[in-house]
Structures are given as structure tokens and as C-alpha cells.
N, C-alpha and C. Protein backbone atom coordinates (compact mmCIF):
# COMPACT_ATOMS: atom_id res chain seq x y z
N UNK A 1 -59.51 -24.12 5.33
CA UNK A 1 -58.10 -23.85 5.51
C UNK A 1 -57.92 -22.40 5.95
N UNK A 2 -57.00 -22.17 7.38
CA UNK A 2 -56.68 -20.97 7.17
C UNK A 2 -56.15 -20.36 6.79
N UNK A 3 -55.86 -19.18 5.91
CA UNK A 3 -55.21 -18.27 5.15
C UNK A 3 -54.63 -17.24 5.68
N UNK A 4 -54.38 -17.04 6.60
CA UNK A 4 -53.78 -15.74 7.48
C UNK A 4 -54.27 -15.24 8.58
N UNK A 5 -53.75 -13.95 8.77
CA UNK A 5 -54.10 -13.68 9.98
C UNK A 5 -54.42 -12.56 9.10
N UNK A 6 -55.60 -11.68 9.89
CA UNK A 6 -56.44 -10.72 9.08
C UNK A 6 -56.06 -9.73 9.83
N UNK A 7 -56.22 -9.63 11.54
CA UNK A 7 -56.20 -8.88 12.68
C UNK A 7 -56.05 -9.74 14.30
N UNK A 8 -55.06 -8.87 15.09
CA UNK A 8 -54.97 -9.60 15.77
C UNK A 8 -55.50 -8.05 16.77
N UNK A 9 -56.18 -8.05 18.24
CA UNK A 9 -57.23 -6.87 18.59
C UNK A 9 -56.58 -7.13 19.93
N UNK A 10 -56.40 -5.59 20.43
CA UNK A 10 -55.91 -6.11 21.76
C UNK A 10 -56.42 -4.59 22.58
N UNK A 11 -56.70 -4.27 23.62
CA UNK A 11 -57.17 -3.00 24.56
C UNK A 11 -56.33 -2.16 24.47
N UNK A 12 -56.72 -0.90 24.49
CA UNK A 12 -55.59 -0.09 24.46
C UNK A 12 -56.22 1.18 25.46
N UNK A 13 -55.30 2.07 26.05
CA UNK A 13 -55.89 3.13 27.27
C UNK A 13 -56.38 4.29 26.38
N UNK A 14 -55.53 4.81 25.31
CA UNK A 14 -56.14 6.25 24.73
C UNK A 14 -55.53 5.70 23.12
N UNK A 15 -56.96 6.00 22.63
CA UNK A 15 -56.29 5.57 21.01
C UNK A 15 -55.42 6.74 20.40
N UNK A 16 -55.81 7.92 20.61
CA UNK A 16 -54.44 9.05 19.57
C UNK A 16 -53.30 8.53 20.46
N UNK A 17 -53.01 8.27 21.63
CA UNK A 17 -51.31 7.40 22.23
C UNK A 17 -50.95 6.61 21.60
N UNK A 18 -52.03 5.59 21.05
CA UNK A 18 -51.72 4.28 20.43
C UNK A 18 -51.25 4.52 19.12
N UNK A 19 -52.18 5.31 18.57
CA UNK A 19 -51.78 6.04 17.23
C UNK A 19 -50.54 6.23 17.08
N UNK A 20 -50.59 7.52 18.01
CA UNK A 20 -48.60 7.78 17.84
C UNK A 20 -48.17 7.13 17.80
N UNK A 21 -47.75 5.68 18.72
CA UNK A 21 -46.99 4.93 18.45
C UNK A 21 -46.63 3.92 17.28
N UNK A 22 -47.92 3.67 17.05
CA UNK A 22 -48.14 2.40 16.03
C UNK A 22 -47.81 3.06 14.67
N UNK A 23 -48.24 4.38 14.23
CA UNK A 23 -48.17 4.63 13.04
C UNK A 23 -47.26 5.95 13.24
N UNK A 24 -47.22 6.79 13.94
CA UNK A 24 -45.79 8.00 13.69
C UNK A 24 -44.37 7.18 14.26
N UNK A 25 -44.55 6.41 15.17
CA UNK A 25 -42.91 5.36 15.29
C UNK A 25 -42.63 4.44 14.60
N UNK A 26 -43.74 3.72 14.61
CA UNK A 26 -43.23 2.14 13.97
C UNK A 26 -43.76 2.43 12.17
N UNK A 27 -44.95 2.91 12.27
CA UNK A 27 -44.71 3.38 10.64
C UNK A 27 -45.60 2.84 10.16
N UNK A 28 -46.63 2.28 10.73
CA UNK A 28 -47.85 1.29 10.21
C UNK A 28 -49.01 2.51 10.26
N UNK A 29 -49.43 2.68 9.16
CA UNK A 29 -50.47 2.88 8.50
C UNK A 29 -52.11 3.21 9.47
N UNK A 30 -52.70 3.99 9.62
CA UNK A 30 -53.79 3.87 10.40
C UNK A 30 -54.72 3.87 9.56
N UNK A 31 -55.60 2.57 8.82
CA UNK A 31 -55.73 1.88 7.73
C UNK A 31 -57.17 1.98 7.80
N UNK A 32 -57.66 2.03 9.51
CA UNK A 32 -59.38 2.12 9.51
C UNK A 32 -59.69 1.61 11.02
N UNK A 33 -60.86 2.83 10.95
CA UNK A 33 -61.27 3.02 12.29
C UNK A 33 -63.22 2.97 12.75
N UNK A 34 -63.38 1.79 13.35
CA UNK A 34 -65.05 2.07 13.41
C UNK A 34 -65.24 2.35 14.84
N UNK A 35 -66.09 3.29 14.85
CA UNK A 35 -67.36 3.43 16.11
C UNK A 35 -68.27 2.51 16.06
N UNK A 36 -67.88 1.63 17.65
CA UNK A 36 -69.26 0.81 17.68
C UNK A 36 -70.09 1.52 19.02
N UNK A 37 -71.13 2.00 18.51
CA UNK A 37 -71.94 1.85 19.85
C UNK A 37 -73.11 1.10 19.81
N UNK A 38 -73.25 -0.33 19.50
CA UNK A 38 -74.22 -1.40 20.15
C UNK A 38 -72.92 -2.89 19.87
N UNK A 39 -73.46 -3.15 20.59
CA UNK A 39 -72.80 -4.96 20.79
C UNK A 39 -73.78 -5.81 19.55
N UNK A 40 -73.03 -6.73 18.92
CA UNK A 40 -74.27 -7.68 18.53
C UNK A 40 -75.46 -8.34 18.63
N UNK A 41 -75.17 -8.11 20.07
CA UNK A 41 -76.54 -8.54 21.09
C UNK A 41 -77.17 -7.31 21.12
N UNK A 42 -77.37 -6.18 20.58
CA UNK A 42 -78.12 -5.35 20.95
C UNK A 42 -77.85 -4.29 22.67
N UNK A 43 -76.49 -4.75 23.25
CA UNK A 43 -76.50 -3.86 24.17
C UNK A 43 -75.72 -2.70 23.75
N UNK A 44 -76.06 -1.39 24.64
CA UNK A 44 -75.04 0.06 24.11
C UNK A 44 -73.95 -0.17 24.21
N UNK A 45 -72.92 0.46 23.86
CA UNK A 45 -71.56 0.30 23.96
C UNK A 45 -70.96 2.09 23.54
N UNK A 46 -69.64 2.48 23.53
CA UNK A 46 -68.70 3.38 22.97
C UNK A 46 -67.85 3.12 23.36
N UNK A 47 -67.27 2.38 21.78
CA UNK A 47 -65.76 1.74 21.71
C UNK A 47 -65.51 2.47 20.22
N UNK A 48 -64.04 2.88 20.28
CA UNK A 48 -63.42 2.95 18.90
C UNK A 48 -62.61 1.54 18.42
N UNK A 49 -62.94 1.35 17.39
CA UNK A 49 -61.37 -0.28 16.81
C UNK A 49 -61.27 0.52 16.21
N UNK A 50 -59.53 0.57 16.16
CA UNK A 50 -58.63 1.26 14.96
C UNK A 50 -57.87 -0.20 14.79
N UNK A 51 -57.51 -0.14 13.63
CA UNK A 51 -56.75 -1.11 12.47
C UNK A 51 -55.64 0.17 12.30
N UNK A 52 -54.21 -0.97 12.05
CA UNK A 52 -52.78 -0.06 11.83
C UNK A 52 -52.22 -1.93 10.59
N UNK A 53 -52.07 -0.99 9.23
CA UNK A 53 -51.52 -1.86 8.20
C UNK A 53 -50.62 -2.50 8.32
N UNK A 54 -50.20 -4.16 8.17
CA UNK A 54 -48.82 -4.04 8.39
C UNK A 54 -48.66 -4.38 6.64
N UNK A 55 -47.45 -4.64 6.41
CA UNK A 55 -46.51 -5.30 4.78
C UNK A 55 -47.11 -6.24 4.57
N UNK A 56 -48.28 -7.05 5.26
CA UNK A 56 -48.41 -8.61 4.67
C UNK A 56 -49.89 -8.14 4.33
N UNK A 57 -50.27 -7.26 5.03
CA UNK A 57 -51.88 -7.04 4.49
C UNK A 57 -52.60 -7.11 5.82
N UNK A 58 -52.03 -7.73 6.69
CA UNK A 58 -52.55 -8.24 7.91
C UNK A 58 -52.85 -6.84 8.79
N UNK A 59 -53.27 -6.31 10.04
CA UNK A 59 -53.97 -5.65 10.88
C UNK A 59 -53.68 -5.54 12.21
N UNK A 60 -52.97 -4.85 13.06
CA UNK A 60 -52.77 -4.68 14.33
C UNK A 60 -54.07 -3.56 15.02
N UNK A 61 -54.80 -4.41 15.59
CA UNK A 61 -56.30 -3.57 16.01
C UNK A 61 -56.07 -3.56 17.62
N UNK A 62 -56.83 -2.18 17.77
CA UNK A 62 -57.04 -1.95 19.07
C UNK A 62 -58.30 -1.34 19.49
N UNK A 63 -58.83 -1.60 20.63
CA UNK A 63 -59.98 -1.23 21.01
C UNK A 63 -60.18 -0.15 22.23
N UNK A 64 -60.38 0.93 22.19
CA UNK A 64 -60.67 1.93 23.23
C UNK A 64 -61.66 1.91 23.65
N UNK A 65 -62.07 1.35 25.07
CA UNK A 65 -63.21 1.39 25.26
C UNK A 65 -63.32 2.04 27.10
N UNK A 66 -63.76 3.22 26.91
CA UNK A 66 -63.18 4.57 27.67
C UNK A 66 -64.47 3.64 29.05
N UNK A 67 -65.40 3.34 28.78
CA UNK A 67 -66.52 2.94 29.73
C UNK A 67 -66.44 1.75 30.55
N UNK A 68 -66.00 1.32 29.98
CA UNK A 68 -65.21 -0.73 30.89
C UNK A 68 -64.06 -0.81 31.21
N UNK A 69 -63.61 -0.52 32.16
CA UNK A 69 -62.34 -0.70 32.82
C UNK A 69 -61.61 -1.75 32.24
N UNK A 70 -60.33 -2.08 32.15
CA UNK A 70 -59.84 -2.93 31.27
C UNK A 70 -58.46 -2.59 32.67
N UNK A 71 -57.62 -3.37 32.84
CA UNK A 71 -56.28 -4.07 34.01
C UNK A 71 -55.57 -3.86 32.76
N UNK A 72 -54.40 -2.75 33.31
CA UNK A 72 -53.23 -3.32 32.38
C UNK A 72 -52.26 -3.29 33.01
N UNK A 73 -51.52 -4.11 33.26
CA UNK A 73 -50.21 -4.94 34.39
C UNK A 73 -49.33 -5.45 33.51
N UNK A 74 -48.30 -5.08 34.49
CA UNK A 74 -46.56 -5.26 34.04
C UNK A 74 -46.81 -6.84 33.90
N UNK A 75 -46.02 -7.03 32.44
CA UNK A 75 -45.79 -8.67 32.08
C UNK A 75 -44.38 -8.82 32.08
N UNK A 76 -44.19 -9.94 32.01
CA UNK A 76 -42.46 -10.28 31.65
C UNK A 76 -42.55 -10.04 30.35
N UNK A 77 -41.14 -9.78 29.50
CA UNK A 77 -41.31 -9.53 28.02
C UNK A 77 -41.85 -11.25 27.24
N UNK A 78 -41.82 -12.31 27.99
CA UNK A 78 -42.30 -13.52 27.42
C UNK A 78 -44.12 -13.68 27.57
N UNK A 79 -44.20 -13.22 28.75
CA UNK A 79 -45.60 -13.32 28.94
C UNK A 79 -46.68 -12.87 27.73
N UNK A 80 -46.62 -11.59 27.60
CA UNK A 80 -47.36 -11.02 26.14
C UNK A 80 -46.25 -10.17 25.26
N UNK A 81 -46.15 -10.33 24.21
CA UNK A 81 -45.74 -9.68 23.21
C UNK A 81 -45.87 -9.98 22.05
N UNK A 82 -45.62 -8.80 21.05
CA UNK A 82 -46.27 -8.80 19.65
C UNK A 82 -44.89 -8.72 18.80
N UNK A 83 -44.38 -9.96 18.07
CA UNK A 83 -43.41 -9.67 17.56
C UNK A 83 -43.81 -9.32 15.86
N UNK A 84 -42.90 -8.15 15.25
CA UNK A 84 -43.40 -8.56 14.19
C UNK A 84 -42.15 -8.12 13.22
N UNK A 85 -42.01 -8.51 11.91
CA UNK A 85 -41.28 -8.98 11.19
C UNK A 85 -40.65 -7.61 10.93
N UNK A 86 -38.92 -7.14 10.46
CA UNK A 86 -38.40 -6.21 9.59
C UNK A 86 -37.48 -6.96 9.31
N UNK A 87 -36.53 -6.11 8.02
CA UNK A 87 -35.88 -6.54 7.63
C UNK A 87 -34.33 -6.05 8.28
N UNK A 88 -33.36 -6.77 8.05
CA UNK A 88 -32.01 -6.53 9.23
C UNK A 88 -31.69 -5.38 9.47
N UNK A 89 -31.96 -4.02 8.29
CA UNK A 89 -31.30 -2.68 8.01
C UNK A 89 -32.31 -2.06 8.39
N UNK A 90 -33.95 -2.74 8.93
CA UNK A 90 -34.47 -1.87 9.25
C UNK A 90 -34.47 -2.32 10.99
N UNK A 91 -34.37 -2.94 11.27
CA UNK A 91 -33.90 -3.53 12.65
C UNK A 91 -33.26 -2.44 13.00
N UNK A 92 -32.00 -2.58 12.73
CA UNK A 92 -31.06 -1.39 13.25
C UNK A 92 -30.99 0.00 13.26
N UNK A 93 -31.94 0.13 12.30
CA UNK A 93 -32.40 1.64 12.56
C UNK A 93 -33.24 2.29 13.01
N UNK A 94 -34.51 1.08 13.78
CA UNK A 94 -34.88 1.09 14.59
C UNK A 94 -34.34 1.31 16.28
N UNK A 95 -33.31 0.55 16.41
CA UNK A 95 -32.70 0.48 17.56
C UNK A 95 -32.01 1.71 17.62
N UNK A 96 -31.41 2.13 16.58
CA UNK A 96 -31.23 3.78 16.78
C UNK A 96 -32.22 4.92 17.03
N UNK A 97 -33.21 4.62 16.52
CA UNK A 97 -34.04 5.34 17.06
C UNK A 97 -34.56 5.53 17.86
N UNK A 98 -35.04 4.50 18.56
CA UNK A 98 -35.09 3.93 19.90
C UNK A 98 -34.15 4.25 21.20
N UNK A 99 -33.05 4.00 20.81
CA UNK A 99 -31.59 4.33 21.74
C UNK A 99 -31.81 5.90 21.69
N UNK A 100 -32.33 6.59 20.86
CA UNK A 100 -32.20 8.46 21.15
C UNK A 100 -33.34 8.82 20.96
N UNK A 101 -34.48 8.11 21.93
CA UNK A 101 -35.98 8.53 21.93
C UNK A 101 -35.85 8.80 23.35
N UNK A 102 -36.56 8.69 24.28
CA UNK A 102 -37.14 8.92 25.79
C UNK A 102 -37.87 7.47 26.11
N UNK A 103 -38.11 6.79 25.02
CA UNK A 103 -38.86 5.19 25.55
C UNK A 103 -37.79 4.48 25.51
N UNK A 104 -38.04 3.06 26.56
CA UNK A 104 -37.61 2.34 26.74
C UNK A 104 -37.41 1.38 25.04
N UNK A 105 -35.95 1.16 25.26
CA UNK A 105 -35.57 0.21 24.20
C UNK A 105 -34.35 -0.54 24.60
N UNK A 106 -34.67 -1.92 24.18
CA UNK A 106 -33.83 -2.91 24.47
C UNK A 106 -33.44 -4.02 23.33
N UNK A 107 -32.23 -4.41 23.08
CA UNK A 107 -31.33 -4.82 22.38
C UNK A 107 -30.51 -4.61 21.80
N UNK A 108 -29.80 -4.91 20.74
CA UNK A 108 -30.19 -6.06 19.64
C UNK A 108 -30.18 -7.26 20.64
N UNK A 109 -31.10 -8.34 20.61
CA UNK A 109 -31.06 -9.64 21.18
C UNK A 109 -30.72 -10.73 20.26
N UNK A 110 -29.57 -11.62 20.13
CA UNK A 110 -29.38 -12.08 19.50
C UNK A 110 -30.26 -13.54 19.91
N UNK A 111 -30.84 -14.44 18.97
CA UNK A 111 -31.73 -15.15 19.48
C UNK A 111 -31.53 -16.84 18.86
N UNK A 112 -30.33 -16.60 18.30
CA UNK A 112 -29.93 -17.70 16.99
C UNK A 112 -30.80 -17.72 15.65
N UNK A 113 -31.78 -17.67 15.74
CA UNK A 113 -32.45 -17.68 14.59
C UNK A 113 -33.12 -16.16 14.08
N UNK A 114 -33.33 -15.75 15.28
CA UNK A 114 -33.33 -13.88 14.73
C UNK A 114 -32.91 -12.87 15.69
N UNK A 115 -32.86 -11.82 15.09
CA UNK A 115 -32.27 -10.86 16.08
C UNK A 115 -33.53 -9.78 16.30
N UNK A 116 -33.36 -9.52 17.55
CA UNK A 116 -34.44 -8.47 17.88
C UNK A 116 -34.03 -7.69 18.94
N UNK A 117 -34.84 -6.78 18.62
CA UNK A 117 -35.05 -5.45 19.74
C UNK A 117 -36.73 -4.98 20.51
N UNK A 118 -36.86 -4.52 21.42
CA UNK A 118 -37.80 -4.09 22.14
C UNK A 118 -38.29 -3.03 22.61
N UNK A 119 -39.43 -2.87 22.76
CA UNK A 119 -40.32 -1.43 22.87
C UNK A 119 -41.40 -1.88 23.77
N UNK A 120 -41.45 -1.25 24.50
CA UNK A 120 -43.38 -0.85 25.27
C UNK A 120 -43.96 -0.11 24.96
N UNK A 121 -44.95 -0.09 23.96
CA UNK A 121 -46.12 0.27 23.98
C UNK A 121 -46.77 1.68 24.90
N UNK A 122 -47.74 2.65 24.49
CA UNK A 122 -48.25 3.49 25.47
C UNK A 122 -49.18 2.60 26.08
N UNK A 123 -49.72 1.17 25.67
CA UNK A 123 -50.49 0.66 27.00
C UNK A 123 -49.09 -0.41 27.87
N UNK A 124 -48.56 -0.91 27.41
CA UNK A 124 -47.57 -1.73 28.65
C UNK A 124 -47.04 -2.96 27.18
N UNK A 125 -47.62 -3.09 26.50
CA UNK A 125 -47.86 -4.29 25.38
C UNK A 125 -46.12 -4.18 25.25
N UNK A 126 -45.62 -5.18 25.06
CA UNK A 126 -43.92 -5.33 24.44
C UNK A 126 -44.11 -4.75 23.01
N UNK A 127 -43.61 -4.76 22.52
CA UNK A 127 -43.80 -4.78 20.70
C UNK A 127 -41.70 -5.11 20.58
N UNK A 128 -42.25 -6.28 19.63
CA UNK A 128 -40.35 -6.89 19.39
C UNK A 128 -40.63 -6.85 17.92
N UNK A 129 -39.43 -6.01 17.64
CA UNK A 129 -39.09 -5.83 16.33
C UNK A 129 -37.95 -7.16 15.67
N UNK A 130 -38.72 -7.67 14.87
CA UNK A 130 -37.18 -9.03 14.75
C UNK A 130 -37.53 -9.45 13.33
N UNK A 131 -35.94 -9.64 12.68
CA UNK A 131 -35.35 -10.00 11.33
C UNK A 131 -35.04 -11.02 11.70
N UNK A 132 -35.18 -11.95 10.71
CA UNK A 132 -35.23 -13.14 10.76
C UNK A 132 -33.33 -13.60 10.02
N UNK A 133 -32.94 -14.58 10.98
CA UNK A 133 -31.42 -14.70 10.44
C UNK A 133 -31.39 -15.59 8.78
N UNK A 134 -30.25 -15.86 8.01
CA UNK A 134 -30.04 -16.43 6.54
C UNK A 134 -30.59 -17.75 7.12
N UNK A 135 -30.40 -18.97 8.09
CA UNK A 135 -30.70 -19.84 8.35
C UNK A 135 -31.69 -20.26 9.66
N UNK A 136 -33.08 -18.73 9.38
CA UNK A 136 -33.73 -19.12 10.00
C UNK A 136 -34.58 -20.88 10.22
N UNK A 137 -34.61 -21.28 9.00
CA UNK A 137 -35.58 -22.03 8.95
C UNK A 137 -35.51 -23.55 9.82
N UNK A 138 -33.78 -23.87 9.71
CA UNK A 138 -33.12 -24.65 9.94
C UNK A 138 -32.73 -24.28 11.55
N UNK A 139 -32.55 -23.19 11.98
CA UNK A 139 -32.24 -22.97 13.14
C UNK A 139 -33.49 -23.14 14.61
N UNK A 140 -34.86 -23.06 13.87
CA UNK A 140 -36.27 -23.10 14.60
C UNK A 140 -36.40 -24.59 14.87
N UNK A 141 -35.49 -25.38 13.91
CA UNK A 141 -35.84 -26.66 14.38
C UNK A 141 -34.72 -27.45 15.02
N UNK A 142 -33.48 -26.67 15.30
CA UNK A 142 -32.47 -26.54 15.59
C UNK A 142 -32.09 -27.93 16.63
N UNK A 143 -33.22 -27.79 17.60
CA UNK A 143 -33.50 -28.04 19.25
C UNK A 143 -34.43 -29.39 19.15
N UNK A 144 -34.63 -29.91 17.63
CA UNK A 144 -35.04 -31.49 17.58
C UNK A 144 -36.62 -30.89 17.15
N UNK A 145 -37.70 -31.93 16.84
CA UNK A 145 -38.73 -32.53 16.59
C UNK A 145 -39.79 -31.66 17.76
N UNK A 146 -40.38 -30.42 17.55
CA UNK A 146 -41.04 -29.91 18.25
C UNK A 146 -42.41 -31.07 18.65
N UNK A 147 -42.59 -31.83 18.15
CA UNK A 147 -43.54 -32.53 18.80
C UNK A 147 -43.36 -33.43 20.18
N UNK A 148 -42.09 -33.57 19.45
CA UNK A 148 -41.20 -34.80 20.38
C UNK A 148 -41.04 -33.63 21.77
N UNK A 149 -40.60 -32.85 21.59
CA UNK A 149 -40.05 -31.44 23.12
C UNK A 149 -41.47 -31.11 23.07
N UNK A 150 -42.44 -31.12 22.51
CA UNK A 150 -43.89 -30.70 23.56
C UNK A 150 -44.01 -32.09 24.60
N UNK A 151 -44.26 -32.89 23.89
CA UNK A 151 -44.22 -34.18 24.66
C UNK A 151 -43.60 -34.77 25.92
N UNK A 152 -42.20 -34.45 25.64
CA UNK A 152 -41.43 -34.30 26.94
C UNK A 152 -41.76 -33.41 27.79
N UNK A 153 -41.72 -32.08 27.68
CA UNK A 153 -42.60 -30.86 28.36
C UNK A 153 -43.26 -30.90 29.01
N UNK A 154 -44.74 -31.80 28.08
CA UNK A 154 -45.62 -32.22 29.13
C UNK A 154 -45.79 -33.39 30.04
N UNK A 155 -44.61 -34.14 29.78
CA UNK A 155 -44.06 -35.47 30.91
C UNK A 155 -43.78 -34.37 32.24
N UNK A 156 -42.98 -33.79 31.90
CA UNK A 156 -41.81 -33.32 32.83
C UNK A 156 -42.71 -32.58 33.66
N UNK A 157 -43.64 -31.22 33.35
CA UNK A 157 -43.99 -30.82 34.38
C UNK A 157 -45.45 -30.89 34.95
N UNK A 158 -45.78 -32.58 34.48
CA UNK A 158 -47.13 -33.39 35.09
C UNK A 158 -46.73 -34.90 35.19
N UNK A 159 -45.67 -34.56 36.31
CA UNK A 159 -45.09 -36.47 35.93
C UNK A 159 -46.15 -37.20 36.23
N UNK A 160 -47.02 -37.08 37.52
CA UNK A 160 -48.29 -37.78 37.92
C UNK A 160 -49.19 -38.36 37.05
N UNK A 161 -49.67 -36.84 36.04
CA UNK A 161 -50.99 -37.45 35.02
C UNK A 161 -49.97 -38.22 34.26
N UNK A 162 -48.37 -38.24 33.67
CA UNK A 162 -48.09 -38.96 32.81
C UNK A 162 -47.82 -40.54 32.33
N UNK A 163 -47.86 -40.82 34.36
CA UNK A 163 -47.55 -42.27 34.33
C UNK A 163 -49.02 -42.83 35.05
N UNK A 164 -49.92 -42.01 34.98
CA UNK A 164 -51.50 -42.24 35.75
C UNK A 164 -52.01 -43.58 34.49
């Protein structure tokens, strides 16, 4: 059974940038940091993973790895982003902070079931800050039987394989 999410690891261009952001803005913890220089396989490497704490115990990791080129390209805010949980009063004082920083910030987005706001990252990454509304739970299922709307989903945009 799985039990959580431990760490979720994603590239980053310069880790003290990432730093700043993750832990002097957003406030997460810079919890632990290893130097790897060999791969499991035995090849060289120089990469830093830093770990940033969040409230659940869980781990926002990033990997600097100054020697392997790594692509980082403009996404839509749906394409990649990292949403992660506050509470409503800290939402908003986020967005104030945000609104009288120099980075890009966007919202409050009202979403029916939560409200959020938005940030980019010093690598390009979204980061959505979102409180969850009094009737989240009821509102996620709002839109019917998520099995039933995958299903249709995948009728709709493979009509061919569906009636094959």
C-alpha cells in the first residue's frame, strides 16, 4: 500500500536561486542536501539534491546538475505545475506578497472547489498556491463519476479505436 508521497524531484538551473525561492518566499524548510558524484551504476556524476520540507512531512527535491544540459521551456500553467496546499489566510497573504514583489503573480483564481494563486519558479516550474474551499470534497465530484468522464474522454478523442 502506498503511504504518501515522500519526494517529488524535479531539475533545477542554480540551486542557491531555487533556495531563495522555495525556502526565503514560500517558507519551506531546506531540510537536506546530498552530493552525488557516482550514479548507481558506478558512472561519475556532480549533482547536488536538495530536499525543501513541506507541513505533511513530504519533500519538494531538486537536482542541480551543472554538467548535463537539462531544456527548460515555457509550459502553459496546465502543462506542469506543482500545486500545493495553504490555508485561506495564508493564500492571501501570499498574493500580497506576491502583488508587491518583482515576480510574476497571478490570481486569486477562483476554481469552485479551491482558490488559488500563481508563481514561476527561478527555473520556469508554475508553483500554485491553493486552499481548499468548505465543500471541497463534494465539489471534485461535482462534474459526475470520474470514471464514467475518463471513459467518455477516451471515446471522444479516439472515436476510431472506440468502435474498432
Amino acid at each position: 500500500m502506498i503511504k504518501g508521497l515522500h519526494h517529488n524531484a524535479y531539475r533545477c538551473r542554480d540551486s542557491e536561486e531555487t533556495r531563495k525561492f522555495y525556502e526565503d518566499f514560500l517558507g519551506l524548510e531546506l531540510a537536506g542536501a546530498l552530493e552525488i558524484s557516482s550514479t548507481k551504476t558506478g558512472r561519475p556524476t556532480k549533482v547536488l539534491h536538495t530536499f525543501y520540507k513541506m507541513g505533511d512531512g513530504s519533500f519538494l527535491a531538486f537536482f542541480d546538475d551543472p554538467e548535463t544540459p537539462f531544456e527548460f521551456k515555457d509550459q502553459r500553467d496546465f502543462d506542469l505545475h506543482i500545486a500545493l496546499e495553504v490555508e485561506q489566510d495564508h493564500l492571501k497573504k501570499m498574493f500580497e506578497i506576491g502583488k508587491n514583489s518583482e515576480m510574476e503573480c497571478r490570481g486569486i483564481s477562483d476554481h469552485g472547489f479551491i482558490d488559488s494563486i500563481y508563481f514561476r519558479d527561478p527555473n520556469g516550474y508554475v508553483i500554485e498556491l491553493t486552499a481548499k474551499r468548505p465543500d471541497h470534497d463534494r465539489q471534485m465530484r461535482a462534474s459526475g463519476d470520474p470514471r464514467i468522464l475518463l471513459e467518455k474522454w477516451n471515446e471522444s478523442k479516439n472515436p476510431v479505436e472506440a468502435s474498432a
